[in-house]
PDB file of N, CA and C in Angstrom:
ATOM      1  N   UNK A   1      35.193  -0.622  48.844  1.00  0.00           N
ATOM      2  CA  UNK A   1      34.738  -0.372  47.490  1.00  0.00           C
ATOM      3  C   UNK A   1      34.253   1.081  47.404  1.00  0.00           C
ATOM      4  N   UNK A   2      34.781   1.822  46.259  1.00  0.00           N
ATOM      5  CA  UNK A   2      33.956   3.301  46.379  1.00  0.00           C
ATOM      6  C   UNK A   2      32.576   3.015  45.773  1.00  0.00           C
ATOM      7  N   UNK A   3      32.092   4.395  45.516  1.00  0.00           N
ATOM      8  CA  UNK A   3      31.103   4.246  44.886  1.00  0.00           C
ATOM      9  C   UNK A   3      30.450   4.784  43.599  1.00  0.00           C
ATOM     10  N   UNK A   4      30.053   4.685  43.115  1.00  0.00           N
ATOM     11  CA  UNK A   4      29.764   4.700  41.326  1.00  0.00           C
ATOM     12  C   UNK A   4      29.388   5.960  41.076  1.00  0.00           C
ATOM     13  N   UNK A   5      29.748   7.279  40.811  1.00  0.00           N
ATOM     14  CA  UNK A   5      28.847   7.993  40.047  1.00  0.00           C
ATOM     15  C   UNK A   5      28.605   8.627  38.769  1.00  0.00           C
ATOM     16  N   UNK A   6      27.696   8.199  38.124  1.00  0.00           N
ATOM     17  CA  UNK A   6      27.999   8.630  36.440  1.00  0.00           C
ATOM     18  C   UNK A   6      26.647   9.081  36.219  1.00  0.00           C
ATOM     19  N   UNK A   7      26.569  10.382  37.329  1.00  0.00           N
ATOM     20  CA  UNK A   7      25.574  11.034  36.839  1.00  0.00           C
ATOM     21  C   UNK A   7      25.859  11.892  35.682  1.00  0.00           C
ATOM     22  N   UNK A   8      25.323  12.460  34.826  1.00  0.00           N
ATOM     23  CA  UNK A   8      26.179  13.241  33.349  1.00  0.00           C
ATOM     24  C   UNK A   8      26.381  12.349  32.324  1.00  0.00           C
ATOM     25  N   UNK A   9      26.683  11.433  32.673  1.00  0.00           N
ATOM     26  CA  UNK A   9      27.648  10.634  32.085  1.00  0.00           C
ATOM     27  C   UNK A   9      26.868   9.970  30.908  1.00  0.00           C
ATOM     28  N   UNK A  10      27.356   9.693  29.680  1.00  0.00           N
ATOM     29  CA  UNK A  10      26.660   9.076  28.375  1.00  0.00           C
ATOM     30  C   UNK A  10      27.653   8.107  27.860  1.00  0.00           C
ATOM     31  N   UNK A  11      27.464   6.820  28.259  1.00  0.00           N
ATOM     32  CA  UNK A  11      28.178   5.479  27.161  1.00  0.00           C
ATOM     33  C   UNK A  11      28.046   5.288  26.100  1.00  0.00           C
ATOM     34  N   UNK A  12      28.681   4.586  25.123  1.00  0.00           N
ATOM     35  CA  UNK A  12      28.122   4.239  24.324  1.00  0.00           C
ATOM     36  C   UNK A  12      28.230   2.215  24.622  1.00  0.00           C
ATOM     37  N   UNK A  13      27.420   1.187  24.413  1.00  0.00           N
ATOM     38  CA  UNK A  13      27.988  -0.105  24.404  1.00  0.00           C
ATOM     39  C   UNK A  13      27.385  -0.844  23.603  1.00  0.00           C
ATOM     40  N   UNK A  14      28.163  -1.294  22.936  1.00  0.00           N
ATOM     41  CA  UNK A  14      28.075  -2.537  21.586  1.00  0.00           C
ATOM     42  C   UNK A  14      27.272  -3.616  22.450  1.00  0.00           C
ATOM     43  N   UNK A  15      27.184  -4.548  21.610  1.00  0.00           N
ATOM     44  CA  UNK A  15      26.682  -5.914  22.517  1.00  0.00           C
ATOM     45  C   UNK A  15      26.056  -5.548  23.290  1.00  0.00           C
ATOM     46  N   UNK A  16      25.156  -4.441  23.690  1.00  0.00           N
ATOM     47  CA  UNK A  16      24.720  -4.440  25.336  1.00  0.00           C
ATOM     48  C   UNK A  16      23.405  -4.848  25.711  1.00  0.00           C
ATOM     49  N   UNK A  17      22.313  -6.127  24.375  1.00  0.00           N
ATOM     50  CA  UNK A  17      21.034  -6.157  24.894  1.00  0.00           C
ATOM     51  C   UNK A  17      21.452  -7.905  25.422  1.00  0.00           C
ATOM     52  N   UNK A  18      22.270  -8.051  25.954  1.00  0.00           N
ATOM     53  CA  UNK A  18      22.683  -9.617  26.384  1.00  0.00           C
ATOM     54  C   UNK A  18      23.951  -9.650  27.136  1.00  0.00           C
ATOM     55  N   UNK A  19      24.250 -10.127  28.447  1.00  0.00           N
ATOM     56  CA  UNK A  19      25.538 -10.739  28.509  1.00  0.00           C
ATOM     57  C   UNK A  19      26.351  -9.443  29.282  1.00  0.00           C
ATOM     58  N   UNK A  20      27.350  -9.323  29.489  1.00  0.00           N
ATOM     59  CA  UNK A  20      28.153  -8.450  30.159  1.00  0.00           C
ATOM     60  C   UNK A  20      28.062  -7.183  29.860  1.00  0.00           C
ATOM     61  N   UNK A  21      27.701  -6.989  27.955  1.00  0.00           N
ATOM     62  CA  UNK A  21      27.158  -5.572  27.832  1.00  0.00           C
ATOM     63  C   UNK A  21      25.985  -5.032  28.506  1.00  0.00           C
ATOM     64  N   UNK A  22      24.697  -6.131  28.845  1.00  0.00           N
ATOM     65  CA  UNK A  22      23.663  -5.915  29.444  1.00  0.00           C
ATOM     66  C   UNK A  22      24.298  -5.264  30.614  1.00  0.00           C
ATOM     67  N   UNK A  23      25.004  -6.082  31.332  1.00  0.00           N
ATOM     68  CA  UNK A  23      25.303  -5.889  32.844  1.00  0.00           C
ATOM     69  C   UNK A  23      26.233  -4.337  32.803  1.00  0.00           C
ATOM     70  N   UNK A  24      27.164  -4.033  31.678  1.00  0.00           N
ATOM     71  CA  UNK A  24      27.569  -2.734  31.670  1.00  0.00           C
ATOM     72  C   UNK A  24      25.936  -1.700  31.937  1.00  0.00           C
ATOM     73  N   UNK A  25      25.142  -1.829  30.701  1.00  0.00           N
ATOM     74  CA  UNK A  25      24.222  -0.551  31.026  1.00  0.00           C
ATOM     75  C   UNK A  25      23.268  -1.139  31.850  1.00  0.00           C
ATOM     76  N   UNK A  26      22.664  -1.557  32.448  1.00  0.00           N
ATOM     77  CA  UNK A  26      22.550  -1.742  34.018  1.00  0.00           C
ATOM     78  C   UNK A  26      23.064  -1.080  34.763  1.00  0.00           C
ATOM     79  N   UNK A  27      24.680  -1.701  35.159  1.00  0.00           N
ATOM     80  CA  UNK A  27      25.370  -0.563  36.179  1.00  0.00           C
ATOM     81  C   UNK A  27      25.245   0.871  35.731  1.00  0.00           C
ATOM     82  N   UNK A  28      25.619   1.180  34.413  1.00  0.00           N
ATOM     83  CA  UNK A  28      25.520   2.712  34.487  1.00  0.00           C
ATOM     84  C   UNK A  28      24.522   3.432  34.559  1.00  0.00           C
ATOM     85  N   UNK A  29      22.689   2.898  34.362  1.00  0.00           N
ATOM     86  CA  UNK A  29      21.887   3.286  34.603  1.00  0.00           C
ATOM     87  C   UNK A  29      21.478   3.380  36.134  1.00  0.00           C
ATOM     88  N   UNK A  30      22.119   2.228  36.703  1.00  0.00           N
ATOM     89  CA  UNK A  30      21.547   2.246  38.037  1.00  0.00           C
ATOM     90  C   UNK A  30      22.617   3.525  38.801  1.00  0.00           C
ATOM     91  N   UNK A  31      23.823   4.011  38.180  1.00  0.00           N
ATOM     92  CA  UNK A  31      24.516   5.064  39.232  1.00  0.00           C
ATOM     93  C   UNK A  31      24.111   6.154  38.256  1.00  0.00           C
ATOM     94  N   UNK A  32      23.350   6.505  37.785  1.00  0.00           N
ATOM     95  CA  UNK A  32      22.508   7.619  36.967  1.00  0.00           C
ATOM     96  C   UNK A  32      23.147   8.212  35.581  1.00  0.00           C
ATOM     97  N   UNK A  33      24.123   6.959  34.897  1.00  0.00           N
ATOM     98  CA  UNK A  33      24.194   8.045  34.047  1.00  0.00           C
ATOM     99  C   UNK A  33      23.654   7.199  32.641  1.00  0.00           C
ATOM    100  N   UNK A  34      23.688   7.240  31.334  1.00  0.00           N
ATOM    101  CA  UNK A  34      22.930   7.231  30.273  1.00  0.00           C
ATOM    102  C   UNK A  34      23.943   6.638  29.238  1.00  0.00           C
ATOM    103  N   UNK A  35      22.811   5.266  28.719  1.00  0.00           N
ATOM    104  CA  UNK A  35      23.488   4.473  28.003  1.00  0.00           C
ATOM    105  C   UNK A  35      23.028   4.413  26.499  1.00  0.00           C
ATOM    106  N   UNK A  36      23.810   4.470  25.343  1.00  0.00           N
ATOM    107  CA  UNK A  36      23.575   4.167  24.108  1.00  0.00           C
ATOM    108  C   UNK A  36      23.653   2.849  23.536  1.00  0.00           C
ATOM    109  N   UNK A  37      22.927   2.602  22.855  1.00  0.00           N
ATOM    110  CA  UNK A  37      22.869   0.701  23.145  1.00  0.00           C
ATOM    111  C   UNK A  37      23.252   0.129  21.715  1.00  0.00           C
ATOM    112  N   UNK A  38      24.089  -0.490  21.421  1.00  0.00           N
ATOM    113  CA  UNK A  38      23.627  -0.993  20.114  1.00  0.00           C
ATOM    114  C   UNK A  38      24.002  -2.486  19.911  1.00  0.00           C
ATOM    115  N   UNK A  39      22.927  -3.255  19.314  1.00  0.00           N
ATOM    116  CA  UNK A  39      23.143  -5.069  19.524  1.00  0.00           C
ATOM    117  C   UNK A  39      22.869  -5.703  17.635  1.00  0.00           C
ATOM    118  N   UNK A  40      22.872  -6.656  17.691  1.00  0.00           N
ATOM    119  CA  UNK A  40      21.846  -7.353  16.576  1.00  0.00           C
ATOM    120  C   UNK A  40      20.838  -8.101  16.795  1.00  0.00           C
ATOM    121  N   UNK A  41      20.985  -8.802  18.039  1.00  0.00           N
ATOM    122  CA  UNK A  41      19.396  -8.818  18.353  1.00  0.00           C
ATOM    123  C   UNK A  41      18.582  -7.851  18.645  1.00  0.00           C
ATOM    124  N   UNK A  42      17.664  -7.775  17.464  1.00  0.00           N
ATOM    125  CA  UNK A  42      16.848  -6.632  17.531  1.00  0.00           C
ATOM    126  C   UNK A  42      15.363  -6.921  19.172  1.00  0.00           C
ATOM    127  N   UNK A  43      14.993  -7.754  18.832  1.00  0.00           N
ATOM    128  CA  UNK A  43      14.281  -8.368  20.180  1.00  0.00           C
ATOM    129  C   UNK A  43      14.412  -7.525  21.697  1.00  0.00           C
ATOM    130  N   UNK A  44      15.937  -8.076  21.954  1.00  0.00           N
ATOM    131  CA  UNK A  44      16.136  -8.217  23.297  1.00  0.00           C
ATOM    132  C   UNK A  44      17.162  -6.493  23.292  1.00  0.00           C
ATOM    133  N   UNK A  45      17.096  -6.009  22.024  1.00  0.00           N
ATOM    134  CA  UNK A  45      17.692  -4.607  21.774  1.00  0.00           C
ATOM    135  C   UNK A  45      16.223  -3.765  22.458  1.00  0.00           C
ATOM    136  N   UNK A  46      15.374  -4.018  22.103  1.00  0.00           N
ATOM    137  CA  UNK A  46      14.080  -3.494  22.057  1.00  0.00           C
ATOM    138  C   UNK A  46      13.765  -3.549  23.340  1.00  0.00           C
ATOM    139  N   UNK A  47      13.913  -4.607  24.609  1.00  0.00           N
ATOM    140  CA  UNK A  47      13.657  -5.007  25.777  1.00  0.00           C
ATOM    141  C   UNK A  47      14.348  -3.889  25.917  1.00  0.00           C
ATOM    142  N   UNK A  48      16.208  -4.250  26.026  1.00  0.00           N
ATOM    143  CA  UNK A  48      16.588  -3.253  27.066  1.00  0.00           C
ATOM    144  C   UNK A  48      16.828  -1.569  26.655  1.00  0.00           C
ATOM    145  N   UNK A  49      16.284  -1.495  25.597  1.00  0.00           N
ATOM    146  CA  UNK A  49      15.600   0.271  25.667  1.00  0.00           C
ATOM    147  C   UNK A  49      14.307   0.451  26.605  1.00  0.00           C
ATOM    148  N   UNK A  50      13.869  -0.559  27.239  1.00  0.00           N
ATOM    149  CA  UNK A  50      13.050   0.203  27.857  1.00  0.00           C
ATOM    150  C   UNK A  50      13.334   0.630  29.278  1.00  0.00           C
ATOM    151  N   UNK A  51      14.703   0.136  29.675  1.00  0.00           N
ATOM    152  CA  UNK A  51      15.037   0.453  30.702  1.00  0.00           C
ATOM    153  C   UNK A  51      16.349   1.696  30.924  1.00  0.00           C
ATOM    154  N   UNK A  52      16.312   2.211  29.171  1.00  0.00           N
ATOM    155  CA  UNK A  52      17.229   3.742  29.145  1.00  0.00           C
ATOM    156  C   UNK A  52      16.436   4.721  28.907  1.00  0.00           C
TER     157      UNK A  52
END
């Protein structure tokens, strides 16, 4: 397996405060690079901004 780097790097991901979008910005935060988030649950939208 190589390995991840998206340092620089800026996503954008729909769906991403639940579910596979979660798990997208996760991975890209955890190999350093920077995620734009946008959901309709406002709630769990709010959770995972605190981890961008």
């Amino acid at each position: 397996m190589t390995a991840l780097d998206l340092d620089g790097t800026c996503v954008i991901v729909t769906g991403g405060a639940s579910g596979i979008g979660r798990g997208i910005v996760d991975t890209v935060i955890e190999h350093g690079g920077r995620a734009a988030v946008w959901d309709i649950d406002e709630g769990r939208l709010r959770k995972t901004a605190t981890i961008c």
